[in-house]
Protein backbone atom coordinates (compact mmCIF):
# COMPACT_ATOMS: atom_id res chain seq x y z
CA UNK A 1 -120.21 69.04 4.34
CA UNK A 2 -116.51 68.26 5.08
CA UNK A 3 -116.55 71.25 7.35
CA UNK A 4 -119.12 70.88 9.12
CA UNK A 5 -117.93 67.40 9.64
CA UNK A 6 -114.58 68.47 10.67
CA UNK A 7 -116.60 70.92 13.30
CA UNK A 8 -118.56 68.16 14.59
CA UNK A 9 -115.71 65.93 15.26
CA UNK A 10 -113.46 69.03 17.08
CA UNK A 11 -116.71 69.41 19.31
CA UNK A 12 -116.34 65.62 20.76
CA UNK A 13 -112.83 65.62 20.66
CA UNK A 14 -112.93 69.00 23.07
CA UNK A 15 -115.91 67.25 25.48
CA UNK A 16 -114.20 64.09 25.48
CA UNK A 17 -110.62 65.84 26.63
CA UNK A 18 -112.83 68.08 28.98
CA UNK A 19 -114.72 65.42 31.23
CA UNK A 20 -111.82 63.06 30.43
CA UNK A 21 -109.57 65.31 32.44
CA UNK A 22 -112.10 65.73 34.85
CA UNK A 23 -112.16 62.17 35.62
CA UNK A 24 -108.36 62.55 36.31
CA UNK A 25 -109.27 65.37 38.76
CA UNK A 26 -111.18 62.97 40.65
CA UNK A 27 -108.93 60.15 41.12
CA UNK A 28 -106.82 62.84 42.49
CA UNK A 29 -108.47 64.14 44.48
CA UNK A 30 -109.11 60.47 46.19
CA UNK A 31 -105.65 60.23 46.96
CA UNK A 32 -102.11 60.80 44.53
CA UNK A 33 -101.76 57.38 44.42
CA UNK A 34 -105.12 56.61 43.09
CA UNK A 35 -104.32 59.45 40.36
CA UNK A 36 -101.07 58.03 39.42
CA UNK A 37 -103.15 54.18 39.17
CA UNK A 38 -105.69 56.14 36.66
CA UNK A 39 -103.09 57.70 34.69
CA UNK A 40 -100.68 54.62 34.84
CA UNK A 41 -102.10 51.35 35.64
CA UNK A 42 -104.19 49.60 32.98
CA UNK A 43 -107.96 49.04 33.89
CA UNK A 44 -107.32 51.11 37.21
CA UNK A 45 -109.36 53.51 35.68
CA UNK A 46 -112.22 51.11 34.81
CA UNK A 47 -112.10 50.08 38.77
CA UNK A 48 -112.10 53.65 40.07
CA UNK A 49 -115.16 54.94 37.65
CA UNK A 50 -117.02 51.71 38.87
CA UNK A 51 -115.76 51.70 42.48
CA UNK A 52 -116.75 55.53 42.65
CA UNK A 53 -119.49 55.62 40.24
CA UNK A 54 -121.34 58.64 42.00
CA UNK A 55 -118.24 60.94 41.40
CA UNK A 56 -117.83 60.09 38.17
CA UNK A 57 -121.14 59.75 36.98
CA UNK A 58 -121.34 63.07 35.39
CA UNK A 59 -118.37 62.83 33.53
CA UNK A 60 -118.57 59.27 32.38
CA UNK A 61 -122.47 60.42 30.59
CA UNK A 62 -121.02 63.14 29.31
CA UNK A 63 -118.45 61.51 27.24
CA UNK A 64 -120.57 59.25 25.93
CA UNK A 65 -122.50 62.13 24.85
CA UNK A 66 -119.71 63.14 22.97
CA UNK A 67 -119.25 59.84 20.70
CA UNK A 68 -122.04 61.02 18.71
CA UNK A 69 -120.87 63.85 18.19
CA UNK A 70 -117.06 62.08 16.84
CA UNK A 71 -118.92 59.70 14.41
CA UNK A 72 -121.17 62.34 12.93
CA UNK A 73 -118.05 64.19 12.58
CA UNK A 74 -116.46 61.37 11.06
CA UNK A 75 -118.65 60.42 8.40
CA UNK A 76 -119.11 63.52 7.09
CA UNK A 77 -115.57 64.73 7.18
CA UNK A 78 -114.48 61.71 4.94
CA UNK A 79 -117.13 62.22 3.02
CA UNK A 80 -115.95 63.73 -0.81
């Protein structure tokens, strides 16, 4: 069970890191500075996935598709 577990966990870590830096794509394409706010500036990111919700839309479902996947992976990699 602790592999699968461990599996399950890798899987939302990758889709998380995936559509995260997607999101970063977006912001710059926007504009450089609106990038560097994302990457820099706390809650900038909040403002620009609200602000430009249609853009990130995609990206902000599919993470949260992924949290599943990270507390699956979770509980059964701890498990012994």
């Amino acid at each position: 069970m602790e592999i699968i577990g461990i599996v399950l966990f890798i899987i939302g870590v990758i889709i998380s890191f995936i559509y995260g830096i997607k999101l970063i794509i977006i912001a710059f394409q926007e504009s450089i500075l609106w990038g560097l706010l994302y990457l820099f500036l706390p809650f900038a990111n909040l403002y620009f996935i609200i602000t430009r919700w249609e853009k990130c839309r995609d990206s902000v479902f599919k993470i949260l598709m992924s949290i599943p996947f990270l507390l699956v992976g979770a509980m059964l990699g701890s498990m012994q």
